[in-house]
Each structure stands twice: as structure tokens, then as C-alpha cells.
PDB file of N, CA and C in Angstrom:
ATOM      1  N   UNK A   1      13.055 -35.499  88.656  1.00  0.00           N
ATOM      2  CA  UNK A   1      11.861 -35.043  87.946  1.00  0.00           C
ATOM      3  C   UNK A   1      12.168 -34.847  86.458  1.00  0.00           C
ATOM      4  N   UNK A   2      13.114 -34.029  86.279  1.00  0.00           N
ATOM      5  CA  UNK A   2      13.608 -34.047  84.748  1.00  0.00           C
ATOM      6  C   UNK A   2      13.703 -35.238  84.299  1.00  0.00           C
ATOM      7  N   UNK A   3      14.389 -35.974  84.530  1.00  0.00           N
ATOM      8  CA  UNK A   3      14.675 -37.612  84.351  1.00  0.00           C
ATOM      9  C   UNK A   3      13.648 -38.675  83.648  1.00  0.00           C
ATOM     10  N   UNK A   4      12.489 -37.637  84.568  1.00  0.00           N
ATOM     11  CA  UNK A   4      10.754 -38.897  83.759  1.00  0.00           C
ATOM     12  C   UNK A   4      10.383 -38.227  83.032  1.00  0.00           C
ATOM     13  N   UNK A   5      10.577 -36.970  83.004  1.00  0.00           N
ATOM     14  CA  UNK A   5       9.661 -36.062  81.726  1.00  0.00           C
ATOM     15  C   UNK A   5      10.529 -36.460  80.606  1.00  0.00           C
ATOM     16  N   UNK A   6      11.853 -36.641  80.832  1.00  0.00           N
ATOM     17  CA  UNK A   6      12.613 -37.063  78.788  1.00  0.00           C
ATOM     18  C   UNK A   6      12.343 -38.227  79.179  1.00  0.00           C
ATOM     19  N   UNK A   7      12.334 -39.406  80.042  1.00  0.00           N
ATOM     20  CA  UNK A   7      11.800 -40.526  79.365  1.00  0.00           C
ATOM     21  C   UNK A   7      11.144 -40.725  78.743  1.00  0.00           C
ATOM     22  N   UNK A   8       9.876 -40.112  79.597  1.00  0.00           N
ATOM     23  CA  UNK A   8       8.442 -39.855  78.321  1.00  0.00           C
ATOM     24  C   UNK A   8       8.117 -39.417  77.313  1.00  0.00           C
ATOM     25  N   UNK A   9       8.779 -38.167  77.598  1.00  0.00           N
ATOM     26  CA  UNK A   9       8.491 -36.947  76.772  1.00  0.00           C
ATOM     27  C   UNK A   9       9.464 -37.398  75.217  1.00  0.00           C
ATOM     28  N   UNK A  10      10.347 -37.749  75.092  1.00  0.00           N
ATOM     29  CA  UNK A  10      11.618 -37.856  74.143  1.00  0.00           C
ATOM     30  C   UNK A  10      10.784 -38.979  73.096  1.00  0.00           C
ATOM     31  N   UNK A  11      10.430 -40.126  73.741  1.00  0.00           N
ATOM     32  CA  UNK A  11      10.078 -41.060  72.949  1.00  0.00           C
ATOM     33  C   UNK A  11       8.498 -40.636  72.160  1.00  0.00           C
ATOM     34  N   UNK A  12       7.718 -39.947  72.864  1.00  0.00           N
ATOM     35  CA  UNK A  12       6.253 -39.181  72.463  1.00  0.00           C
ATOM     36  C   UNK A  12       6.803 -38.393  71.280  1.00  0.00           C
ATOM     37  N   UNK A  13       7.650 -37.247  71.826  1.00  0.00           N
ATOM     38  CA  UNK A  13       7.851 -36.545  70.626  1.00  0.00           C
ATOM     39  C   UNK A  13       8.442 -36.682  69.322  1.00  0.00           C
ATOM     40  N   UNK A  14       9.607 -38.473  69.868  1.00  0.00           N
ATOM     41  CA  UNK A  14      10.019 -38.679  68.465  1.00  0.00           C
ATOM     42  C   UNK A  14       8.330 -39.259  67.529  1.00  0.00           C
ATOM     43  N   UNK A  15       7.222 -40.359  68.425  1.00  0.00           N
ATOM     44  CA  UNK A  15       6.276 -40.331  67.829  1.00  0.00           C
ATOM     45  C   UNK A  15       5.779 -39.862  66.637  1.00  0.00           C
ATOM     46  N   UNK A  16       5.499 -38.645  67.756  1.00  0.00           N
ATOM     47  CA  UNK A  16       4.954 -37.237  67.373  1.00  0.00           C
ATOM     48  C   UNK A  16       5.171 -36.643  65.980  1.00  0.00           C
ATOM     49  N   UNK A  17       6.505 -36.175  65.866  1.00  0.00           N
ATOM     50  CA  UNK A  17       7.328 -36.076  64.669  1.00  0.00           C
ATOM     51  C   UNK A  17       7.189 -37.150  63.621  1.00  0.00           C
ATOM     52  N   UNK A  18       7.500 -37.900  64.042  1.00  0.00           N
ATOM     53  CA  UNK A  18       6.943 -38.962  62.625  1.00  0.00           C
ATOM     54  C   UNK A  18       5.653 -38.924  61.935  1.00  0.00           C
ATOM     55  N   UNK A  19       5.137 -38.679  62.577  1.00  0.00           N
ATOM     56  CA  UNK A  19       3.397 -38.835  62.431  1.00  0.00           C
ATOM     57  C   UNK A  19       3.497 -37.277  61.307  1.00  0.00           C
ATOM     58  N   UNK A  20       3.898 -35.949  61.655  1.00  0.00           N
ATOM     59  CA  UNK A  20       3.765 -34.956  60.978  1.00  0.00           C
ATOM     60  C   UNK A  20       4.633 -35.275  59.727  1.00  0.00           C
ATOM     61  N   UNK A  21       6.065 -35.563  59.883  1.00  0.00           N
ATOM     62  CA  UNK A  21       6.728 -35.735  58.998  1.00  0.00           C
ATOM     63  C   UNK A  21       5.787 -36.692  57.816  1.00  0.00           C
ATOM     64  N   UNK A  22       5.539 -37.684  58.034  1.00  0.00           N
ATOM     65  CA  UNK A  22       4.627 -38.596  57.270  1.00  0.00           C
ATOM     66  C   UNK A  22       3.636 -38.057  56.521  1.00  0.00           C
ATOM     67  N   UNK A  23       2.884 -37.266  56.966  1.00  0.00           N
ATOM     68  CA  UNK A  23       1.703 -36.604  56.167  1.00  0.00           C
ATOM     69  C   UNK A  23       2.040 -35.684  55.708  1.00  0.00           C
ATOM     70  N   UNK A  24       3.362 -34.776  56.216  1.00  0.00           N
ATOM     71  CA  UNK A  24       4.115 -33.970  55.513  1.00  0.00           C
ATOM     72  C   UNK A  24       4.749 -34.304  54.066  1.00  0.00           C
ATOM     73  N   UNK A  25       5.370 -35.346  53.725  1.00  0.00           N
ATOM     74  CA  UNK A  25       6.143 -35.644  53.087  1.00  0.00           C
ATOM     75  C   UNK A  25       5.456 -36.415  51.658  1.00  0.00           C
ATOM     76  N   UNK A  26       3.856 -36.670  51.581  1.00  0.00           N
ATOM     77  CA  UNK A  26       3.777 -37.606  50.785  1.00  0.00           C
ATOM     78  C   UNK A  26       3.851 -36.544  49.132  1.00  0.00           C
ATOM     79  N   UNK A  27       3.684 -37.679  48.418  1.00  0.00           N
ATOM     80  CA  UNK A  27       3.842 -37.081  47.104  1.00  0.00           C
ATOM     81  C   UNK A  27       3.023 -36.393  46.848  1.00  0.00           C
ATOM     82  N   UNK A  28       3.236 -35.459  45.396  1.00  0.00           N
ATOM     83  CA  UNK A  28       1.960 -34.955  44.414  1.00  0.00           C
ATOM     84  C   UNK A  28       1.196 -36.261  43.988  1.00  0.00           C
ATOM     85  N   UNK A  29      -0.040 -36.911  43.793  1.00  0.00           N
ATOM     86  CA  UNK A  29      -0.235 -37.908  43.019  1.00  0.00           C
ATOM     87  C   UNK A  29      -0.546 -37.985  41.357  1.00  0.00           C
ATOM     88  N   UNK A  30       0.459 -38.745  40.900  1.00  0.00           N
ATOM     89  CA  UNK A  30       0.523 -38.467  39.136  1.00  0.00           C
ATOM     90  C   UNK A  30      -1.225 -39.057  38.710  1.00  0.00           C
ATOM     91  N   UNK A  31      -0.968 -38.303  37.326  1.00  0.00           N
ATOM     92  CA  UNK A  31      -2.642 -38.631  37.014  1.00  0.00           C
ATOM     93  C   UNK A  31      -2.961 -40.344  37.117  1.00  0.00           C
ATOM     94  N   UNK A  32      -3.306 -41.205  37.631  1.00  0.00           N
ATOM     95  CA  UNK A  32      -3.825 -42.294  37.531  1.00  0.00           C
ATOM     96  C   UNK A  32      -5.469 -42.706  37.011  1.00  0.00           C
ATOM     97  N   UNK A  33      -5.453 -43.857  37.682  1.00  0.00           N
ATOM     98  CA  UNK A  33      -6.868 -44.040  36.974  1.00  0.00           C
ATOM     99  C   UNK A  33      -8.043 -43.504  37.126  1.00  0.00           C
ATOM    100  N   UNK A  34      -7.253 -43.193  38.564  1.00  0.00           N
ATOM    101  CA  UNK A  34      -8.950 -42.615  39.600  1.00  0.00           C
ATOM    102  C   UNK A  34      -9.371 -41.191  38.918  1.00  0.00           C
ATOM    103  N   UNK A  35      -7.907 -40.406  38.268  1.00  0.00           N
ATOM    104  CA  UNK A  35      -8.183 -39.156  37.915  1.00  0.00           C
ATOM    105  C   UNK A  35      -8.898 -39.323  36.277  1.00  0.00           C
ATOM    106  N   UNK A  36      -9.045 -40.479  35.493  1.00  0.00           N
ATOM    107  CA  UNK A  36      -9.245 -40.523  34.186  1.00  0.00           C
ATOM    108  C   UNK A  36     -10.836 -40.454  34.514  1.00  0.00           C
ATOM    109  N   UNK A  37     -11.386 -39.933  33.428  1.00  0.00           N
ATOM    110  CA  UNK A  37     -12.817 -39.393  33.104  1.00  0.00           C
ATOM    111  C   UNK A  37     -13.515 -39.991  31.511  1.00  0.00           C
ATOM    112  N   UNK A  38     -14.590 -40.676  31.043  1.00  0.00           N
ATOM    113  CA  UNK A  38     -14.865 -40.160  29.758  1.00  0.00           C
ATOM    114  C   UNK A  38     -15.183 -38.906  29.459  1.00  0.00           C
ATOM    115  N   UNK A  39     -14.821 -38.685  28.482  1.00  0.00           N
ATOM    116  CA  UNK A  39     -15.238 -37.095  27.780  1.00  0.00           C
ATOM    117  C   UNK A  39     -16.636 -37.190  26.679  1.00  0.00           C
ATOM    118  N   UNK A  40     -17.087 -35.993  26.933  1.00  0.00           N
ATOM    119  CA  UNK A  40     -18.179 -36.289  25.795  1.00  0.00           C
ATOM    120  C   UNK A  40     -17.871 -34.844  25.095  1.00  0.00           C
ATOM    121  N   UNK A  41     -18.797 -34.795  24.005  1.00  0.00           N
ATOM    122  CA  UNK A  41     -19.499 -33.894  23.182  1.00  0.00           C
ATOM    123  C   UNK A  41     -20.384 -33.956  22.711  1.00  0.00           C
ATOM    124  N   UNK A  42     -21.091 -32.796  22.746  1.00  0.00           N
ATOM    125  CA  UNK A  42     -22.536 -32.190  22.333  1.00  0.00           C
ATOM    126  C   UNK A  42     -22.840 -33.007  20.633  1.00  0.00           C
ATOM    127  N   UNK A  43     -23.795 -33.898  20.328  1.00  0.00           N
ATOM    128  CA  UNK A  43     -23.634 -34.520  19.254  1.00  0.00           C
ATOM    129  C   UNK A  43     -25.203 -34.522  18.865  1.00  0.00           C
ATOM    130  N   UNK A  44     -25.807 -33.940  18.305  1.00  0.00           N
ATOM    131  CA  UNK A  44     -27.422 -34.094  18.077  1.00  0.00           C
ATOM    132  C   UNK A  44     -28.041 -33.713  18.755  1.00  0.00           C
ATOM    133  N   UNK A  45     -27.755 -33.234  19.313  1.00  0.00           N
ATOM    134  CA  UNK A  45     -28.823 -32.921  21.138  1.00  0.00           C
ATOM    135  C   UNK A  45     -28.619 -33.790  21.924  1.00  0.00           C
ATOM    136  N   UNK A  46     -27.406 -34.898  21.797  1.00  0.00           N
ATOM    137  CA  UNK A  46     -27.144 -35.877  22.579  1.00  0.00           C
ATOM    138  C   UNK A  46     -25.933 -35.524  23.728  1.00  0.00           C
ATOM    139  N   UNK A  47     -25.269 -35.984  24.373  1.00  0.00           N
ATOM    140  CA  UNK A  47     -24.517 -35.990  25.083  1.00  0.00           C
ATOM    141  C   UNK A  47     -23.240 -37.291  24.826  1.00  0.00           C
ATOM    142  N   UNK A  48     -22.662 -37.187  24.083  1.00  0.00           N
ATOM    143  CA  UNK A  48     -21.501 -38.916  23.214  1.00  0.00           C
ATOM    144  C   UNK A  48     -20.962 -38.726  23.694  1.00  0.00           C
ATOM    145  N   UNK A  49     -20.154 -39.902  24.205  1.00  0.00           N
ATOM    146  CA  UNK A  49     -19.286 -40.606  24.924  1.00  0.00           C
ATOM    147  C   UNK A  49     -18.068 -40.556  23.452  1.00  0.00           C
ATOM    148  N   UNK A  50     -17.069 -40.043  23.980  1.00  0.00           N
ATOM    149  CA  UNK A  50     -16.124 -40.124  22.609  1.00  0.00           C
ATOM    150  C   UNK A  50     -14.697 -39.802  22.841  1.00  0.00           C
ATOM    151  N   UNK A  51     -13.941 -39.684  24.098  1.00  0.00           N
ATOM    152  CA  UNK A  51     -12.463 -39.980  24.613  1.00  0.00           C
ATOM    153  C   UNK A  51     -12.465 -40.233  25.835  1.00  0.00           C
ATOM    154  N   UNK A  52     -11.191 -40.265  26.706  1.00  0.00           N
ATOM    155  CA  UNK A  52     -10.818 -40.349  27.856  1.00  0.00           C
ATOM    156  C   UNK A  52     -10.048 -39.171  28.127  1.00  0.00           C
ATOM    157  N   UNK A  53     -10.045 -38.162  29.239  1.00  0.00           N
ATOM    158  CA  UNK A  53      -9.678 -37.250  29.344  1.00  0.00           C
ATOM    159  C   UNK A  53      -9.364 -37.419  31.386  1.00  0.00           C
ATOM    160  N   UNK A  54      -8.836 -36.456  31.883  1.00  0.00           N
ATOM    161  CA  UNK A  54      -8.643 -35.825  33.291  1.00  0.00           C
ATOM    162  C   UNK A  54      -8.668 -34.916  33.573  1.00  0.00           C
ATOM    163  N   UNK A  55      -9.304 -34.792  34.532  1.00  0.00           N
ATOM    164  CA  UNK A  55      -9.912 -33.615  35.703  1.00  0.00           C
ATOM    165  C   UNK A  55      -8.459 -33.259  36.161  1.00  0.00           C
ATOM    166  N   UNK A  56      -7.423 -33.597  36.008  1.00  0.00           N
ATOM    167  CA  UNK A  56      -6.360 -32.606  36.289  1.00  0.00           C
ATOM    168  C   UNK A  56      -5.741 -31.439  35.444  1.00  0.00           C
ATOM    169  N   UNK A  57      -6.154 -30.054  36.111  1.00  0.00           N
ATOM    170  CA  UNK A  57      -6.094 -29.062  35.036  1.00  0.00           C
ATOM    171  C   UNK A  57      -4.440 -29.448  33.997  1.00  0.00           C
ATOM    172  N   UNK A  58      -4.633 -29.092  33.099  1.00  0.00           N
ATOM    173  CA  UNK A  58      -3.548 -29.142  31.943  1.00  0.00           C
ATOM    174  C   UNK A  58      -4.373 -28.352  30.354  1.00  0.00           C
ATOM    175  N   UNK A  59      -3.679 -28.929  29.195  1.00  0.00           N
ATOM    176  CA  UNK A  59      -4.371 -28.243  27.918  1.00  0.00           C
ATOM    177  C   UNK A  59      -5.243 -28.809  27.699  1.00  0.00           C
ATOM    178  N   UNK A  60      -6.693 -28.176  27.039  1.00  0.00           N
ATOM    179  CA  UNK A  60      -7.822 -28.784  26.994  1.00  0.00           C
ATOM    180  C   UNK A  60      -7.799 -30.180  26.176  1.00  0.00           C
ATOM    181  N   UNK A  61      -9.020 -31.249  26.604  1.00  0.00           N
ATOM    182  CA  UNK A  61      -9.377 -32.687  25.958  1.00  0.00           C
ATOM    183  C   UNK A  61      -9.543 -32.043  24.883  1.00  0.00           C
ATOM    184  N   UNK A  62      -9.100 -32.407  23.601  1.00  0.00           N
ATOM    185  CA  UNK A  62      -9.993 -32.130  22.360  1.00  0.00           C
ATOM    186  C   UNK A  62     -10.228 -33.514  21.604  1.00  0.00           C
ATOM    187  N   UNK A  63     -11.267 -33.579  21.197  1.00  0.00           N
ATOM    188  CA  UNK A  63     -12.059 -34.520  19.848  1.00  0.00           C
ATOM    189  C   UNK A  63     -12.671 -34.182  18.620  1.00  0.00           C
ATOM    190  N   UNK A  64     -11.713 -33.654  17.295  1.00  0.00           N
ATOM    191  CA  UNK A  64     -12.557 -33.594  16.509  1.00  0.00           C
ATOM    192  C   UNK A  64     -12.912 -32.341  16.314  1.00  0.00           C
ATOM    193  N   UNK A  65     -12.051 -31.373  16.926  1.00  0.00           N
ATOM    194  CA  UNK A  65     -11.907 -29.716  17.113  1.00  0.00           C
ATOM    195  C   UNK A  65     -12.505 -29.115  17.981  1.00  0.00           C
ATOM    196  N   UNK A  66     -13.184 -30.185  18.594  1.00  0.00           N
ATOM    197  CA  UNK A  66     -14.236 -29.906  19.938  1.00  0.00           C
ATOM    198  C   UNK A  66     -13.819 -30.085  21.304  1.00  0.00           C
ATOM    199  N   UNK A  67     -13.728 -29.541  22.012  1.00  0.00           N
ATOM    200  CA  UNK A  67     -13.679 -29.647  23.332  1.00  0.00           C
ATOM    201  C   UNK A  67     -14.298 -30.530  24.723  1.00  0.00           C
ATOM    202  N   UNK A  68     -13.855 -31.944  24.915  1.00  0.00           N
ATOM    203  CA  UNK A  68     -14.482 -32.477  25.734  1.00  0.00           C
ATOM    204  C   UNK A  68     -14.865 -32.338  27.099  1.00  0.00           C
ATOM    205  N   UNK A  69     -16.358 -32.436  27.040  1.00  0.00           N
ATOM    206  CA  UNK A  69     -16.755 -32.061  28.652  1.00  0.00           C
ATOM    207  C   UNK A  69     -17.218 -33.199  29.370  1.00  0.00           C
ATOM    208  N   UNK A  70     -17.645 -33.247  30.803  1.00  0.00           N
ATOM    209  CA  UNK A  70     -18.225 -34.260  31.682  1.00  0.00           C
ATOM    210  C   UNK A  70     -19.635 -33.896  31.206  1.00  0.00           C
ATOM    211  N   UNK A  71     -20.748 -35.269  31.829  1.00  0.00           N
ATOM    212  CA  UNK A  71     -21.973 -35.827  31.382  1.00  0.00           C
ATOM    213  C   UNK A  71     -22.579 -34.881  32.389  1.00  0.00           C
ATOM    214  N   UNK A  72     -23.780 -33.857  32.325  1.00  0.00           N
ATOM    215  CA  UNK A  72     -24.502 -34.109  33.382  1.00  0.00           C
ATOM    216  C   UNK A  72     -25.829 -34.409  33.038  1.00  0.00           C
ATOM    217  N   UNK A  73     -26.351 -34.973  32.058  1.00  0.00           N
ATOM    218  CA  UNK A  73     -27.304 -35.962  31.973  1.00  0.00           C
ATOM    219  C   UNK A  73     -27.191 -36.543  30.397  1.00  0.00           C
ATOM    220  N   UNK A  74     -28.200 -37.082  30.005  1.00  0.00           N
ATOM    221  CA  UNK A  74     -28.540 -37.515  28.649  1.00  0.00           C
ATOM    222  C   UNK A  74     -28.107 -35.949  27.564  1.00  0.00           C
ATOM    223  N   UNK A  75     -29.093 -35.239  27.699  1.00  0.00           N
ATOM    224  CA  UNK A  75     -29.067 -34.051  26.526  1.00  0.00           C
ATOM    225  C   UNK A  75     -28.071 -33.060  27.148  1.00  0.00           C
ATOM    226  N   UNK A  76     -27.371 -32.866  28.207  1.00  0.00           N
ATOM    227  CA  UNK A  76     -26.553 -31.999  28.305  1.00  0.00           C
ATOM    228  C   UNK A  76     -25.184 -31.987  29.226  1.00  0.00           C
ATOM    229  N   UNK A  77     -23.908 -31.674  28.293  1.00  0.00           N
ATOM    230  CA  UNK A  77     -22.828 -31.406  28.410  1.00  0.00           C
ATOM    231  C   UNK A  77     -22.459 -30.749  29.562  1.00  0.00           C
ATOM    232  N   UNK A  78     -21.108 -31.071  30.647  1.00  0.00           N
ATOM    233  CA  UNK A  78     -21.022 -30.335  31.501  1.00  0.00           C
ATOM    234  C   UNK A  78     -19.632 -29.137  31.363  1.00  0.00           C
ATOM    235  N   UNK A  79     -19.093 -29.087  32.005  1.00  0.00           N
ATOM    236  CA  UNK A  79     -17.563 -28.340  32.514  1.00  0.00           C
ATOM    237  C   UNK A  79     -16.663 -29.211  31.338  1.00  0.00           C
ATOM    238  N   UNK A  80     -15.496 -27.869  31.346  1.00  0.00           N
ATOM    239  CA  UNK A  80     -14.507 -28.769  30.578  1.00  0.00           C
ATOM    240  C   UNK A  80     -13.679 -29.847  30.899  1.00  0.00           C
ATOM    241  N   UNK A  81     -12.806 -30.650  30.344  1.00  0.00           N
ATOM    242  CA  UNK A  81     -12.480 -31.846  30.977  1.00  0.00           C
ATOM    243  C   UNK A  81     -10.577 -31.514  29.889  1.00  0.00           C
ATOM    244  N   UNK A  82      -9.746 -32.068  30.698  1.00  0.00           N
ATOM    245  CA  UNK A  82      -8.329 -31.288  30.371  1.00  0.00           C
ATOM    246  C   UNK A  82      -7.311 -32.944  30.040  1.00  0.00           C
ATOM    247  N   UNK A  83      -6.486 -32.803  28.796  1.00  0.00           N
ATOM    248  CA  UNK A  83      -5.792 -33.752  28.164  1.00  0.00           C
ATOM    249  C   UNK A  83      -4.998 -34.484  29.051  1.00  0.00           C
ATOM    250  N   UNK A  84      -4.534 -35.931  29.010  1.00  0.00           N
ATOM    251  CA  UNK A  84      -3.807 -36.528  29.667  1.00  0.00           C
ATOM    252  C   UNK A  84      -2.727 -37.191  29.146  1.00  0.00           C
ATOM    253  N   UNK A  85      -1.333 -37.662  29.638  1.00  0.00           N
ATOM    254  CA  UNK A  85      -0.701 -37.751  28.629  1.00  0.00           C
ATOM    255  C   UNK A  85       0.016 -38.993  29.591  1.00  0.00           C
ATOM    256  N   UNK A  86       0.100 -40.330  28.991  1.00  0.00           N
ATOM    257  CA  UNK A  86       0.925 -41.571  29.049  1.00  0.00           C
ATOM    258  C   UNK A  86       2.093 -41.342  30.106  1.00  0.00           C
TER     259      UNK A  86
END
């Protein structure tokens, strides 16, 4: 009886283990593209398109002494948006 349960059991749990280890183990992901954003600022009552910035917290986007935020429509500026670096 012991005999079939580690047959089974041994090869399942090495499985098993892999599977956690794996999702355990992956990286932080560095800022890439998916994380890059345009930035705007408040410009006339407009909303301008005027750097590239990331949603990964760090020191703020700045443009121009201004602080770049995300779009949430035509006339208005959203949340801040944080510097990215090469």
C-alpha cells in the first residue's frame, strides 16, 4: 500500500512544487512599455499632450516646472504621473 501512494504521490508532488515554485519565483517587472504613459498639462483650459512618463511610483514627471498628469478628458487633467528613467 505504501508502495502506490509514493508512486503517485512523489511524482504529483514534485508537479505540484514546480507549479508553486514557478509563480513563486518570477521577477519584479522593470518599467517597460506597457508601464509608459503620455503626460499632460493643464495648458489653456486644455488638457496637452507634452512628455512620456510611468505609472510606476518614483519622483514626480515634470515639464516645464509643472507636474505631469494622465488625460481624463479634453479640458481636464487627471492624477499624477511619476518620472522614468532609460
Amino acid at each position: 500500500m505504501k508502495t502506490k501512494v509514493l508512486k503517485l504521490g512523489m511524482p504529483l508532488l514534485a508537479f505540484m512544487l514546480a507549479i508553486v515554485f514557478a509563480f513563486a519565483s518570477t521577477p519584479e517587472t522593470a518599467v517597460g512599455e506597457s508601464s509608459l504613459v503620455p503626460g499632460y498639462i493643464q495648458q489653456s483650459g486644455k488638457c496637452v499632450e507634452v512628455t512620456v512618463c510611468s505609472t510606476k511610483e518614483g519622483p514626480l514627471c515634470m515639464y516645464n516646472g509643472l507636474v505631469a498628469r494622465t488625460k481624463i478628458n479634453n479640458d481636464q487633467c487627471g492624477s499624477f504621473l511619476y518620472h522614468w528613467a532609460n
